[in-house]
N, C-alpha and C. Protein backbone atom coordinates (compact mmCIF):
# COMPACT_ATOMS: atom_id res chain seq x y z
N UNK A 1 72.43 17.30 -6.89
CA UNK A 1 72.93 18.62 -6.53
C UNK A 1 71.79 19.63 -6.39
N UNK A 2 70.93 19.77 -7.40
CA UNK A 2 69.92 20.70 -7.38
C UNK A 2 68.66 19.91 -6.07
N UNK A 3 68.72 19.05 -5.47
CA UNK A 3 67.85 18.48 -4.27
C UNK A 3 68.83 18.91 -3.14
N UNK A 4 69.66 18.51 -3.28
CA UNK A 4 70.60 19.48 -1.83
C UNK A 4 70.44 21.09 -1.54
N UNK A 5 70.01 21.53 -3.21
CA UNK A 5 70.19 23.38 -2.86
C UNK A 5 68.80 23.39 -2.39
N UNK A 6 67.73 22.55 -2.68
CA UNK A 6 66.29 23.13 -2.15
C UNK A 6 66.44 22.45 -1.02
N UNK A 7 66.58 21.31 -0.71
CA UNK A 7 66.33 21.37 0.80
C UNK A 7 67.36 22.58 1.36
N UNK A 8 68.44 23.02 1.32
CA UNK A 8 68.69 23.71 1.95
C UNK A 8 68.22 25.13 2.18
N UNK A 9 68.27 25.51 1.16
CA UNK A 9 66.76 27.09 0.77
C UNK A 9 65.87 26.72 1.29
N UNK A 10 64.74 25.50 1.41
CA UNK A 10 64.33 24.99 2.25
C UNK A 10 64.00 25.34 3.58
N UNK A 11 65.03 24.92 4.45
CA UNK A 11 65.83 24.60 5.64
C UNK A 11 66.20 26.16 6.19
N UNK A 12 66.84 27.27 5.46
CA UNK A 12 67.01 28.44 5.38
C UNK A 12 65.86 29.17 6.03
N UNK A 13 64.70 28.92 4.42
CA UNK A 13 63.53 29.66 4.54
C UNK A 13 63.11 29.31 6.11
N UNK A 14 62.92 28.34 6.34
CA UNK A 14 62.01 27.90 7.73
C UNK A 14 62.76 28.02 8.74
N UNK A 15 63.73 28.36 8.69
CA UNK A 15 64.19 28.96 9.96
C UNK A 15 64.09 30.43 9.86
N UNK A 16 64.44 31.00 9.49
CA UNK A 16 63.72 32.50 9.04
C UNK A 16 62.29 32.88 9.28
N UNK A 17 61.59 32.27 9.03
CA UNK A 17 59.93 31.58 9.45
C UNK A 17 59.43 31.68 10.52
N UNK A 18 60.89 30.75 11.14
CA UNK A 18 60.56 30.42 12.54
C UNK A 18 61.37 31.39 13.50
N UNK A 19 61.72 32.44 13.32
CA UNK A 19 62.52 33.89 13.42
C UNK A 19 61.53 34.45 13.69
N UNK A 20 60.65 35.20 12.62
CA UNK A 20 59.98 36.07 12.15
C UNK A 20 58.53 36.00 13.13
N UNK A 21 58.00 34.55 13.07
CA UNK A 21 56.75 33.86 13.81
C UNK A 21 57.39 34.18 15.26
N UNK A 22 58.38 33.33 15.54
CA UNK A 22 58.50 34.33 17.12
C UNK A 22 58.72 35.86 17.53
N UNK A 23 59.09 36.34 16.49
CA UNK A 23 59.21 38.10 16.89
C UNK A 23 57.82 38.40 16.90
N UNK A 24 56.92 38.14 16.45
CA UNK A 24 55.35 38.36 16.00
C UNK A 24 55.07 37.66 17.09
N UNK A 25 55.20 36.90 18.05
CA UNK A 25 54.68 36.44 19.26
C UNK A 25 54.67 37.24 20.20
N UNK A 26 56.45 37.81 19.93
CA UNK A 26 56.74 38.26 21.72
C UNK A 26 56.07 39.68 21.63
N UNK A 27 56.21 40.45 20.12
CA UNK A 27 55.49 41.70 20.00
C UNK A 27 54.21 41.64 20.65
N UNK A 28 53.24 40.14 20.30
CA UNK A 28 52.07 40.66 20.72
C UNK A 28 51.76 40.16 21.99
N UNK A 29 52.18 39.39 22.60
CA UNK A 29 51.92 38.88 24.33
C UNK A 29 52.90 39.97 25.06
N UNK A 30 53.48 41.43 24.59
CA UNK A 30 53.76 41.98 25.18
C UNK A 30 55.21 42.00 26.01
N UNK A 31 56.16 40.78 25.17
CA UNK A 31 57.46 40.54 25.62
C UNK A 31 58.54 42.05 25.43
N UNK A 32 58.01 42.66 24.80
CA UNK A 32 59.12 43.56 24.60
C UNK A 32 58.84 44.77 24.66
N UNK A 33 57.90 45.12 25.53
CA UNK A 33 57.56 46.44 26.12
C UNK A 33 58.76 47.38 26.61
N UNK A 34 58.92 46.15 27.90
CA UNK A 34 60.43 46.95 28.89
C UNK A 34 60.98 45.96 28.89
N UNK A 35 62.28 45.85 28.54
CA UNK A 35 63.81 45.64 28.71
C UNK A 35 64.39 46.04 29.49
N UNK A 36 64.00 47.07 30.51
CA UNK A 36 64.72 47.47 31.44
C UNK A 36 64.51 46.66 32.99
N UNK A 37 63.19 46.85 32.59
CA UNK A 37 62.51 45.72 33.89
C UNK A 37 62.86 44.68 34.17
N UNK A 38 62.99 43.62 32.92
CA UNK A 38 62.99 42.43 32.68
C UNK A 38 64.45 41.96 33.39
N UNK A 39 65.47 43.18 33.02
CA UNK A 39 66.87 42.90 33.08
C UNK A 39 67.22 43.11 35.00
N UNK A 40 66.31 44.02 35.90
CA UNK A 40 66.01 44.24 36.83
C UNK A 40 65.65 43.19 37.85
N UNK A 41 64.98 41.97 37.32
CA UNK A 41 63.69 41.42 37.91
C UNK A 41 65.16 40.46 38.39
N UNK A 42 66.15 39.97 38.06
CA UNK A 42 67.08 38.96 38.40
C UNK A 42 67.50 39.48 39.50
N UNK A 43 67.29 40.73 40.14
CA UNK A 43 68.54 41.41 41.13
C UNK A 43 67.38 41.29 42.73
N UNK A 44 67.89 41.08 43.52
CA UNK A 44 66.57 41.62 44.64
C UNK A 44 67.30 42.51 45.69
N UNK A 45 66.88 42.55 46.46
CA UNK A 45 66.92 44.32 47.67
C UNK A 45 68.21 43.95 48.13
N UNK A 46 69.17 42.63 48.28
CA UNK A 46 70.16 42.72 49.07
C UNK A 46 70.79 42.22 48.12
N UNK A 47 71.03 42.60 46.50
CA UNK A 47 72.32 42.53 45.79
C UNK A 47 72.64 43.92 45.96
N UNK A 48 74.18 44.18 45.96
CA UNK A 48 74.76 45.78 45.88
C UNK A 48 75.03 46.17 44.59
N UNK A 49 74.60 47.24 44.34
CA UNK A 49 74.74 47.52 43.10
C UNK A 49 76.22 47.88 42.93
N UNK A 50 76.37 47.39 41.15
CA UNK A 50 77.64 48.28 41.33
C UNK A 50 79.01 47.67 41.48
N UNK A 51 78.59 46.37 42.16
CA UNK A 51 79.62 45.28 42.35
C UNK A 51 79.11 43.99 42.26
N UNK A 52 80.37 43.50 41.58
CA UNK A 52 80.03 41.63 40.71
C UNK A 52 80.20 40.81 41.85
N UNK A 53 78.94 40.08 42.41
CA UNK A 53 78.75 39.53 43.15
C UNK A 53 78.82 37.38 43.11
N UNK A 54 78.71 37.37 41.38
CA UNK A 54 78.91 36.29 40.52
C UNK A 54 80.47 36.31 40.28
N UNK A 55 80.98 34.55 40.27
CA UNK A 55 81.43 34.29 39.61
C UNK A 55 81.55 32.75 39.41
N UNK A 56 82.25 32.40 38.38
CA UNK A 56 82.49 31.08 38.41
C UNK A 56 82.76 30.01 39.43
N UNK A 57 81.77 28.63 39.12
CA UNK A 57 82.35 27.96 40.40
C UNK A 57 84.09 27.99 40.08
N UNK A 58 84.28 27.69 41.69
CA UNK A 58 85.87 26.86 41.14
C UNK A 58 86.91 27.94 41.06
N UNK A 59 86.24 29.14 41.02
CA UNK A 59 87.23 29.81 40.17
C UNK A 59 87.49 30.63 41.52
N UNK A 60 88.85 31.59 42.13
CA UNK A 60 89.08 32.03 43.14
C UNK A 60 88.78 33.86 42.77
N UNK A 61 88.61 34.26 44.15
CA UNK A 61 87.80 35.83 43.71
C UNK A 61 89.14 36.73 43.66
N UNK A 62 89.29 37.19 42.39
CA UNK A 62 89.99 38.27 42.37
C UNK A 62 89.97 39.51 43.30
N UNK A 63 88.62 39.65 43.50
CA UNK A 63 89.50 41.19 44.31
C UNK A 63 89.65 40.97 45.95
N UNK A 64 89.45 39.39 46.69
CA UNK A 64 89.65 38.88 48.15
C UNK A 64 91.31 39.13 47.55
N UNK A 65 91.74 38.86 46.58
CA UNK A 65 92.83 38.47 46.62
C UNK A 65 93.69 39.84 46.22
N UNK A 66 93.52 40.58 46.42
CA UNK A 66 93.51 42.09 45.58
C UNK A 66 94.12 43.28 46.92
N UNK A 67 92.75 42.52 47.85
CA UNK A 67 92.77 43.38 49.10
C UNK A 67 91.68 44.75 49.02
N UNK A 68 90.86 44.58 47.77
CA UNK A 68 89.75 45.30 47.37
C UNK A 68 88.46 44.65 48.18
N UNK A 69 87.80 45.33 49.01
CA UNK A 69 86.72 45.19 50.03
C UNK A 69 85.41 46.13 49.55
């Protein structure tokens, strides 16, 4: 019983570790400057803003079906 609680405190700790060691990465290679950018960089000059251009395969478009253009 008491070898199950340390490996798991263990197991805990080092993921926490391994939390902490990556926030201390992205801080310093500069990952988290802008968030705004980053969230930007997916879109290019001929998405419209403003309207959901995604959706599921398979799945049929609500607003063709709406009569919303």
């Amino acid at each position: 019983m008491t070898l199950m609680v340390i490996v798991i405190w263990g197991f805990a700790a080092l993921c926490g570790l391994t939390a902490v060691a990556g926030l201390i990465w992205a801080i310093r290679t500069g990952q988290m400057r802008s968030f705004a950018s980053g969230a930007n960089s997916i879109f290019d000059g001929d998405e419209p803003v403003g309207r959901m251009t995604d959706r599921f395969p398979g799945s049929a478009d609500r607003r063709s079906s709406e009569g919303d253009t």
